[in-house]
Protein backbone atom coordinates (compact mmCIF):
# COMPACT_ATOMS: atom_id res chain seq x y z
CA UNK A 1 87.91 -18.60 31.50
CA UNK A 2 89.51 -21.94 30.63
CA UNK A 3 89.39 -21.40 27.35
CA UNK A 4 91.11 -18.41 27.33
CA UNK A 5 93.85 -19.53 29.93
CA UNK A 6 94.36 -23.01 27.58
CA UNK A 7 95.01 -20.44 24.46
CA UNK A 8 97.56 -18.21 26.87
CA UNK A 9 99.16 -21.33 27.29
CA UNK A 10 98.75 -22.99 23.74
CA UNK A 11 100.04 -19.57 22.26
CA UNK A 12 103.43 -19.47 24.84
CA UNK A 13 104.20 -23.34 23.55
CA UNK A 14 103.97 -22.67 19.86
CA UNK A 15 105.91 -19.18 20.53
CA UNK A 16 108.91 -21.44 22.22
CA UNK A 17 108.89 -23.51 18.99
CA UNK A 18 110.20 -21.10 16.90
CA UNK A 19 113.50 -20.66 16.25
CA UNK A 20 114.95 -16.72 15.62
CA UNK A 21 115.58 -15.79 11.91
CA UNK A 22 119.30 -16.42 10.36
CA UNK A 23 120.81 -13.15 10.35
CA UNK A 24 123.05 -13.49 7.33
CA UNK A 25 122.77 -11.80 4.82
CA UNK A 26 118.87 -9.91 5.88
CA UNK A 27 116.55 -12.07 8.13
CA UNK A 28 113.65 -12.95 5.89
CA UNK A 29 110.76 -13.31 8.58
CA UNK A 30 111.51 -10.55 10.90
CA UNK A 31 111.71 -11.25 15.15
CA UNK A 32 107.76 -9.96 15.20
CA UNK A 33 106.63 -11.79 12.41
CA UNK A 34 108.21 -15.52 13.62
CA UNK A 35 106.86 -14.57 17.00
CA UNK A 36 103.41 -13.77 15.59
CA UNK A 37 103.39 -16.81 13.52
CA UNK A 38 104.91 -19.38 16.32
CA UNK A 39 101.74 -18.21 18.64
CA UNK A 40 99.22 -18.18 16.35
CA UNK A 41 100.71 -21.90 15.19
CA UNK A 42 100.42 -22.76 18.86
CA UNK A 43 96.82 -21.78 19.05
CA UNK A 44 95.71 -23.61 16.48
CA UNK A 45 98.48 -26.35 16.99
CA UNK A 46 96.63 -26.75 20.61
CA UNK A 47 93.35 -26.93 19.52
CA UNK A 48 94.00 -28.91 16.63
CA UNK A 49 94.94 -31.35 19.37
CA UNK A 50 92.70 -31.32 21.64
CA UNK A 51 89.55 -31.64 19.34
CA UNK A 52 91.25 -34.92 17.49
CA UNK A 53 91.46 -36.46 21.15
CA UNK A 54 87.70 -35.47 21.74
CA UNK A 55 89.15 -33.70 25.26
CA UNK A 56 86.82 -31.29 26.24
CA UNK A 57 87.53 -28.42 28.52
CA UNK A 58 88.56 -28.37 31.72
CA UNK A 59 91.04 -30.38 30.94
CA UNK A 60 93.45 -32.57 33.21
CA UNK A 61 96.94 -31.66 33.28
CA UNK A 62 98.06 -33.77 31.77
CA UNK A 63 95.86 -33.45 28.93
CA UNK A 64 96.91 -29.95 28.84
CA UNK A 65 100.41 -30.72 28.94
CA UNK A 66 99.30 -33.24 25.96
CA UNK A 67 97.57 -30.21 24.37
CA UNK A 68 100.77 -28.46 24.46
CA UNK A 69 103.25 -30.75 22.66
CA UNK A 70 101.00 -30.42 19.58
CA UNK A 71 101.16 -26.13 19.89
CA UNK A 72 104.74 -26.73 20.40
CA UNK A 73 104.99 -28.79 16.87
CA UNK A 74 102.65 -26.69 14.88
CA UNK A 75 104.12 -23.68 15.88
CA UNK A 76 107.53 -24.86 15.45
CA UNK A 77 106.43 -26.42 11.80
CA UNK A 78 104.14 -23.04 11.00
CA UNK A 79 107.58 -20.99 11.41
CA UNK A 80 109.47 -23.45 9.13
CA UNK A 81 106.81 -23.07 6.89
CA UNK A 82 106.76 -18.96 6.44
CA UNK A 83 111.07 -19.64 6.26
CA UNK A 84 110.83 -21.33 3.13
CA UNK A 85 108.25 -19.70 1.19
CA UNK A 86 109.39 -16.43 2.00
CA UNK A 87 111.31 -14.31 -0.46
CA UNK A 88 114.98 -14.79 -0.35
């Protein structure tokens, strides 16, 4: 159950990285797909973290909070990513 609570979590930080697509002239990424990428970058952003840091679960909260920062970057730098490899 913490698991899956740490990945709701992990998954909301990486989606709140993401920035929405530039809407001139077509957006490249569409609203679903930067949303589906930012969580999935948060997921593996906030694992990612939290295995480097040898925490183990339950964690703290402030090693969740910890946790978090690194979803928020790799979801943020995941969407970024899929922006500029993406046709134009």
């Amino acid at each position: 159950m913490a698991y899956l609570l740490m990945i709701l979590g992990w998954g909301l930080a990486g989606w709140c990285g993401t920035r929405g697509p530039k809407p001139i002239p077509e957006p490249k990424p569409g609203p679903r797909q930067v949303f589906i990428m930012g969580v999935i970058g948060g997921i593996i952003g906030g694992f990612l973290y939290m295995f480097a840091f040898s925490l183990k679960a339950p964690l703290s909260h402030l090693e969740y909070a910890t946790t978090c920062i690194g979803a928020f970057v790799v979801g943020f730098v995941v969407e970024e990513l899929a922006d500029q490899f993406t046709k134009k």
